[in-house]
N, C-alpha and C. Protein backbone atom coordinates (compact mmCIF):
# COMPACT_ATOMS: atom_id res chain seq x y z
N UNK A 1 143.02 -132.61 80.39
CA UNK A 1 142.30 -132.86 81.64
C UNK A 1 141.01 -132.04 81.65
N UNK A 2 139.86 -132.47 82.28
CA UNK A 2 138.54 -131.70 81.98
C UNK A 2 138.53 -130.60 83.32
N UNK A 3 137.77 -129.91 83.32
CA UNK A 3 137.35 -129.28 84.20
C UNK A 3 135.86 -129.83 85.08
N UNK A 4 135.99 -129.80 85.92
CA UNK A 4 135.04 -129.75 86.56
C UNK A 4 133.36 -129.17 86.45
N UNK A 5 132.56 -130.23 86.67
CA UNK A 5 131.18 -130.02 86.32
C UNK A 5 130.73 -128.69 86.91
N UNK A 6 130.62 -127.11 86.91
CA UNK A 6 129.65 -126.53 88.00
C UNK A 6 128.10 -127.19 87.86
N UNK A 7 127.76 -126.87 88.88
CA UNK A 7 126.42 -126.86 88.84
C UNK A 7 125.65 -125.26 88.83
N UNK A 8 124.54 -125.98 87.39
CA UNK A 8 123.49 -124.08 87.46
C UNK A 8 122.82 -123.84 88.27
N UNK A 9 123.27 -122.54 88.75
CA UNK A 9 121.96 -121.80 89.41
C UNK A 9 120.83 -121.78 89.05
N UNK A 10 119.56 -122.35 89.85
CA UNK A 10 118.46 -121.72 89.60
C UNK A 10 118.09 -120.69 89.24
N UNK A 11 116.96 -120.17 88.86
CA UNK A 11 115.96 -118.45 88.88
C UNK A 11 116.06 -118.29 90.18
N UNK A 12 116.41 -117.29 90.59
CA UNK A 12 115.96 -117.09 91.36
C UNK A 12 116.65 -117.54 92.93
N UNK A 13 117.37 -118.41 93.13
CA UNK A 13 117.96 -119.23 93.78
C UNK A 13 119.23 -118.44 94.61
N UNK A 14 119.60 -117.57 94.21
CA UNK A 14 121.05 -116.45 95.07
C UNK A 14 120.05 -115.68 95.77
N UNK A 15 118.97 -115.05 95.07
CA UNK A 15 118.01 -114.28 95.81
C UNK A 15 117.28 -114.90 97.04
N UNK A 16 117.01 -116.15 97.22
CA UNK A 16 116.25 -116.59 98.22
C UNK A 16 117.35 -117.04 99.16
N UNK A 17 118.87 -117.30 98.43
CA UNK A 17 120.14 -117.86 99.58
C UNK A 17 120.14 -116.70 100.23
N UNK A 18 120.41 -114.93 99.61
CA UNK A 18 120.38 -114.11 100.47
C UNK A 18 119.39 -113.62 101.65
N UNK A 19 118.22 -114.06 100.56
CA UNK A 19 117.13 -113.84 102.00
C UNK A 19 117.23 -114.59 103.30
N UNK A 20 117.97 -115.72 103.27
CA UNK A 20 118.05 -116.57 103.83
C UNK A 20 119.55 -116.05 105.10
N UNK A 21 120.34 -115.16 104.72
CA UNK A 21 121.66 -114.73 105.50
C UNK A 21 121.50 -114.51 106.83
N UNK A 22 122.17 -114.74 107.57
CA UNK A 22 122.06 -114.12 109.05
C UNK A 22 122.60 -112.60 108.87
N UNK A 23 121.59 -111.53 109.01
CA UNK A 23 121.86 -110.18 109.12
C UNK A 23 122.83 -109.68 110.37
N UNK A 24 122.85 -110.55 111.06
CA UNK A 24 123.19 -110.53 112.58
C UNK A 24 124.94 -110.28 112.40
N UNK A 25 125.29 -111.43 111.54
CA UNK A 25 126.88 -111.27 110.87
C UNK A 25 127.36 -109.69 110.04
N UNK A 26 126.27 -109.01 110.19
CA UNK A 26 126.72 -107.65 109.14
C UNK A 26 127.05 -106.70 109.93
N UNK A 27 127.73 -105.87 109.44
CA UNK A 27 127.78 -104.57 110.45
C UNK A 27 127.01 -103.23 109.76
N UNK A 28 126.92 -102.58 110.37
CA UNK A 28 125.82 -101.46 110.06
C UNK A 28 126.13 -100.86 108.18
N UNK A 29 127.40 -100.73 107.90
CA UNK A 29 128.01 -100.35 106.78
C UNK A 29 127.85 -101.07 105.14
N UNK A 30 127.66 -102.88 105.55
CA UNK A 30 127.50 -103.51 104.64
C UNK A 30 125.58 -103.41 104.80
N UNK A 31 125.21 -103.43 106.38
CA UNK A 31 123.76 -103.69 105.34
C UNK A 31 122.89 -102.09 104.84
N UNK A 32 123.31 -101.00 105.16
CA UNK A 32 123.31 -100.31 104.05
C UNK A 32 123.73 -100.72 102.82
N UNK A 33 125.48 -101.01 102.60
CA UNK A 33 125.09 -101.49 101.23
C UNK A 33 124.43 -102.27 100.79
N UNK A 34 124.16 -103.27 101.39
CA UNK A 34 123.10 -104.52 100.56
C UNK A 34 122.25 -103.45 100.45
N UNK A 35 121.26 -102.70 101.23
CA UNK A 35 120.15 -102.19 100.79
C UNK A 35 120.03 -101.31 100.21
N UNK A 36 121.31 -100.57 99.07
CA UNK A 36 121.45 -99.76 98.08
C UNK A 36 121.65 -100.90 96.73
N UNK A 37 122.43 -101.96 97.27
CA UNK A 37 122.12 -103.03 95.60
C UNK A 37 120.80 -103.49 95.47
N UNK A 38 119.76 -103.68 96.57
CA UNK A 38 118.41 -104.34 96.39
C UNK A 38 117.85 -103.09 95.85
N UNK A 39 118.02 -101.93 96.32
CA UNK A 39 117.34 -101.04 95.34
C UNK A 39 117.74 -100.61 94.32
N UNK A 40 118.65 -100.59 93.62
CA UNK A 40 119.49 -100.93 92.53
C UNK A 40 118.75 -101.91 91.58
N UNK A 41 118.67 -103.22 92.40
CA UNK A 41 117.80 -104.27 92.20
C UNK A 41 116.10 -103.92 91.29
N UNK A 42 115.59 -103.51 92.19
CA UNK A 42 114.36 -103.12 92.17
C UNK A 42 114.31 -102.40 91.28
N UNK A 43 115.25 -101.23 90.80
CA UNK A 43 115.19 -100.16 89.59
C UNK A 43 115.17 -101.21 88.54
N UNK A 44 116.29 -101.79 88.35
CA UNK A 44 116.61 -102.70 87.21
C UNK A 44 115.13 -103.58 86.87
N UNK A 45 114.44 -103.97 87.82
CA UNK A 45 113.04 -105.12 87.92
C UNK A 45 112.51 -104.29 87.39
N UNK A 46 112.29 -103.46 87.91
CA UNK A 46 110.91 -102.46 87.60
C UNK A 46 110.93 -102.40 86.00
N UNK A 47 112.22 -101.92 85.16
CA UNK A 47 112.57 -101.33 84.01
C UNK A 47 112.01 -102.64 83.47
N UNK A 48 112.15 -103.28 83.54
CA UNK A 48 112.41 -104.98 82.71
C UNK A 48 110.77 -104.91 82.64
N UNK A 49 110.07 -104.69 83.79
CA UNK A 49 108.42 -104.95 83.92
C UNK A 49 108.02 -104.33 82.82
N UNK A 50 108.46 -103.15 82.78
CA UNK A 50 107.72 -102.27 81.76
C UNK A 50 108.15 -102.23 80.50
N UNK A 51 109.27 -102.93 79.97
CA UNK A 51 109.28 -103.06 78.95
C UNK A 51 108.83 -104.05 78.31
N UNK A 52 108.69 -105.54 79.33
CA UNK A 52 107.29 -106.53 78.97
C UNK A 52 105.97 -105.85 79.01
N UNK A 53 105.82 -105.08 79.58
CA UNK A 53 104.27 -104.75 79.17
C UNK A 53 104.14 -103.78 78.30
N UNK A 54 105.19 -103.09 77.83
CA UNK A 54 105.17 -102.09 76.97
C UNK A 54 105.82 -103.46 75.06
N UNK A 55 106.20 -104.27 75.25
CA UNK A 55 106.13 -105.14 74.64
C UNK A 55 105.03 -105.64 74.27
N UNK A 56 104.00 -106.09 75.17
CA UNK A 56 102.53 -106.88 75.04
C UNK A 56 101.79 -105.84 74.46
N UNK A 57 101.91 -104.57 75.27
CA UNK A 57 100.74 -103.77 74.84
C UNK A 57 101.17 -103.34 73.22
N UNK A 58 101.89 -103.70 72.78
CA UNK A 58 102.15 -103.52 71.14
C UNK A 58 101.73 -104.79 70.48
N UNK A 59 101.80 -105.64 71.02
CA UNK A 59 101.95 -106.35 70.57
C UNK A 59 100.07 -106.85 70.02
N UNK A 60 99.67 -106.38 71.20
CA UNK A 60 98.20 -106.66 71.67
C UNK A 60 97.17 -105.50 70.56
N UNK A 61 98.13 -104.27 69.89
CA UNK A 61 97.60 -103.65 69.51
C UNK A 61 97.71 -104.00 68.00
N UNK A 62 98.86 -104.99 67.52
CA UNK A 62 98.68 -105.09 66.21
C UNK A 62 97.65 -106.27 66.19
N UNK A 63 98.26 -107.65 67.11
CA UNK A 63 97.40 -108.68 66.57
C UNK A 63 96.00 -109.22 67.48
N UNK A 64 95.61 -108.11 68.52
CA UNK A 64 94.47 -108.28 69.55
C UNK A 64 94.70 -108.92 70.76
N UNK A 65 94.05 -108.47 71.77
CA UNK A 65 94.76 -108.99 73.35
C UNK A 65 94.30 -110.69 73.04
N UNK A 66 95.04 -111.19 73.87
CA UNK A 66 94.41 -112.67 74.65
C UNK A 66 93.55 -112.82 75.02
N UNK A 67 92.56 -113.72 75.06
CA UNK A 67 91.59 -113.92 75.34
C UNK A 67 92.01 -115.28 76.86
């Protein structure tokens, strides 16, 4: 018997469902936590940024920036 199709998530797509939450449903306890995983979040983004640009800028130094 097969399993069932999921369907993929978008990029990006859980992030804009959460933006989308009624905060109103939270109590003081969870939206602290949400706002210790978004910055959690944000550490993790940040790291990723800089290792694409710390990627390019090597990259830029062996074979010349983009024009």
């Amino acid at each position: 018997m097969e399993e069932p199709a999921t369907a993929r998530v978008g990029r990006g797509q859980r992030l804009a469902e959460a933006m989308r939450e009624d905060l109103e449903l939270f109590g003081v306890s969870e939206l602290e936590e949400r706002i210790e995983v978004l910055r959690e979040e944000i550490v993790r983004v940040e790291a990723q940024i800089a290792r694409k640009r710390s990627g390019r800028a090597a990259a830029d130094a062996l074979f010349g920036p983009r024009s």
